[in-house]
Protein backbone atom coordinates (compact mmCIF):
# COMPACT_ATOMS: atom_id res chain seq x y z
CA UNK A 1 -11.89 -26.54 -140.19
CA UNK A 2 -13.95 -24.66 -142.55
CA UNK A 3 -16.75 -22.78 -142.10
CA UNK A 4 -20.47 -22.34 -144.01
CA UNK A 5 -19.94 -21.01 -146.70
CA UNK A 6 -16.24 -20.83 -147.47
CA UNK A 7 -15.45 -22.81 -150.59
CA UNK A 8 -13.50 -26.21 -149.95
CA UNK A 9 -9.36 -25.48 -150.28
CA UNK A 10 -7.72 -27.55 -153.08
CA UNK A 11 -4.27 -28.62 -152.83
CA UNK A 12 -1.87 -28.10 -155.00
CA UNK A 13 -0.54 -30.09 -158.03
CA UNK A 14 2.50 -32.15 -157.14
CA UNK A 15 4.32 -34.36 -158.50
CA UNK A 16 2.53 -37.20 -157.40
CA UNK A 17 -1.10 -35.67 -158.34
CA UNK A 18 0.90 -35.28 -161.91
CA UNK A 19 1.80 -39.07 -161.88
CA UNK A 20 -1.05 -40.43 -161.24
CA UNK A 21 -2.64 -37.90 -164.01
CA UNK A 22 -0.41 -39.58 -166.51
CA UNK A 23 -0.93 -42.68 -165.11
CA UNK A 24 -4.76 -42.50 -165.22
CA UNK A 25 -4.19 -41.35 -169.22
CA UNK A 26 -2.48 -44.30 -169.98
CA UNK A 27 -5.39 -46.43 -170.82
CA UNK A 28 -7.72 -44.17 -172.19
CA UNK A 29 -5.05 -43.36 -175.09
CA UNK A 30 -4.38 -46.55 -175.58
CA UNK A 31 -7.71 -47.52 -175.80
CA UNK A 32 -9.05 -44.81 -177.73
CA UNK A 33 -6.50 -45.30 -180.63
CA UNK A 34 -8.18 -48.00 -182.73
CA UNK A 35 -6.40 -47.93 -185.53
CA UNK A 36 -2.97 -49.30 -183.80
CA UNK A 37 -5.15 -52.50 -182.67
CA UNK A 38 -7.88 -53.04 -185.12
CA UNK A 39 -6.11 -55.97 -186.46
CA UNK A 40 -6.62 -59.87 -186.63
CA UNK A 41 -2.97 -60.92 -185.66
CA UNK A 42 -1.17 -61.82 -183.67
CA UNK A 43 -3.69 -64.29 -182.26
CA UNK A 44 -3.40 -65.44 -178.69
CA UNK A 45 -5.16 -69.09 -178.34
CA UNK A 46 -6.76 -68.73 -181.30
CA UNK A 47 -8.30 -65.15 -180.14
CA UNK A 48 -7.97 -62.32 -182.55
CA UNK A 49 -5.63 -59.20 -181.18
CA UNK A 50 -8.85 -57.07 -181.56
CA UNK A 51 -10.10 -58.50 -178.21
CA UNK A 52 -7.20 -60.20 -176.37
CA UNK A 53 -6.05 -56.53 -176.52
CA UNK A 54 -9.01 -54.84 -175.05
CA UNK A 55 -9.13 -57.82 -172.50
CA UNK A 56 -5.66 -57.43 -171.76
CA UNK A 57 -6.32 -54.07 -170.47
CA UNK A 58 -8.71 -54.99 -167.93
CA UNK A 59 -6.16 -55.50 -165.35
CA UNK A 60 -4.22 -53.04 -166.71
CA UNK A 61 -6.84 -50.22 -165.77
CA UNK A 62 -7.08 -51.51 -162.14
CA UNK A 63 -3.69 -51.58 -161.63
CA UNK A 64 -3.36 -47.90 -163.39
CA UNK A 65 -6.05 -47.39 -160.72
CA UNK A 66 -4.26 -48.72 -158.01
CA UNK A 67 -1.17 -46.86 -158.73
CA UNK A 68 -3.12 -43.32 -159.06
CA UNK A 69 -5.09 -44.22 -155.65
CA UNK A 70 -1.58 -44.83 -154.01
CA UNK A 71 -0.01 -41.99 -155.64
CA UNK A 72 -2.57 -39.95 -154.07
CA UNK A 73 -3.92 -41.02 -150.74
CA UNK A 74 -3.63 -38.58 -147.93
CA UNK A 75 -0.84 -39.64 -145.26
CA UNK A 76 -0.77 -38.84 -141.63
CA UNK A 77 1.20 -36.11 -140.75
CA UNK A 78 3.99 -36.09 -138.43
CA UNK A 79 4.66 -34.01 -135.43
């Protein structure tokens, strides 16, 4: 338990805090490169790309979500 005063321990990168780093980027790269879907085709129900891709990524970010919050959760230790 800490104490007053003492600064809060952080844990260590792992693997899985790296995962769910790259996981987390995912989106935001794919989202911040406009160029690659700042078109008007393909069209999905008559939708331009434009949006059905930005749309499309709404899930996409809660499930990226998801995976980083599982990737990182604390687990009871054994023993």
């Amino acid at each position: 338990m800490e104490q007053l005063g003492e600064a809060p321990r952080r844990r260590p990168w792992s693997w899985r805090r790296c995962a769910a780093a790259v996981v987390l980027l995912a989106p935001v790269v794919a989202l911040s490169w406009v160029p690659w879907y700042a078109q008007d085709r393909p069209r999905l129900a008559g939708v331009p790309f434009f949006y059905w891709y930005q749309l499309a990524w709404i899930p996409g970010c809660a499930f990226a979500m998801l995976a980083a919050h599982l990737l990182t959760r604390a687990r009871p230790r054994r023993g």
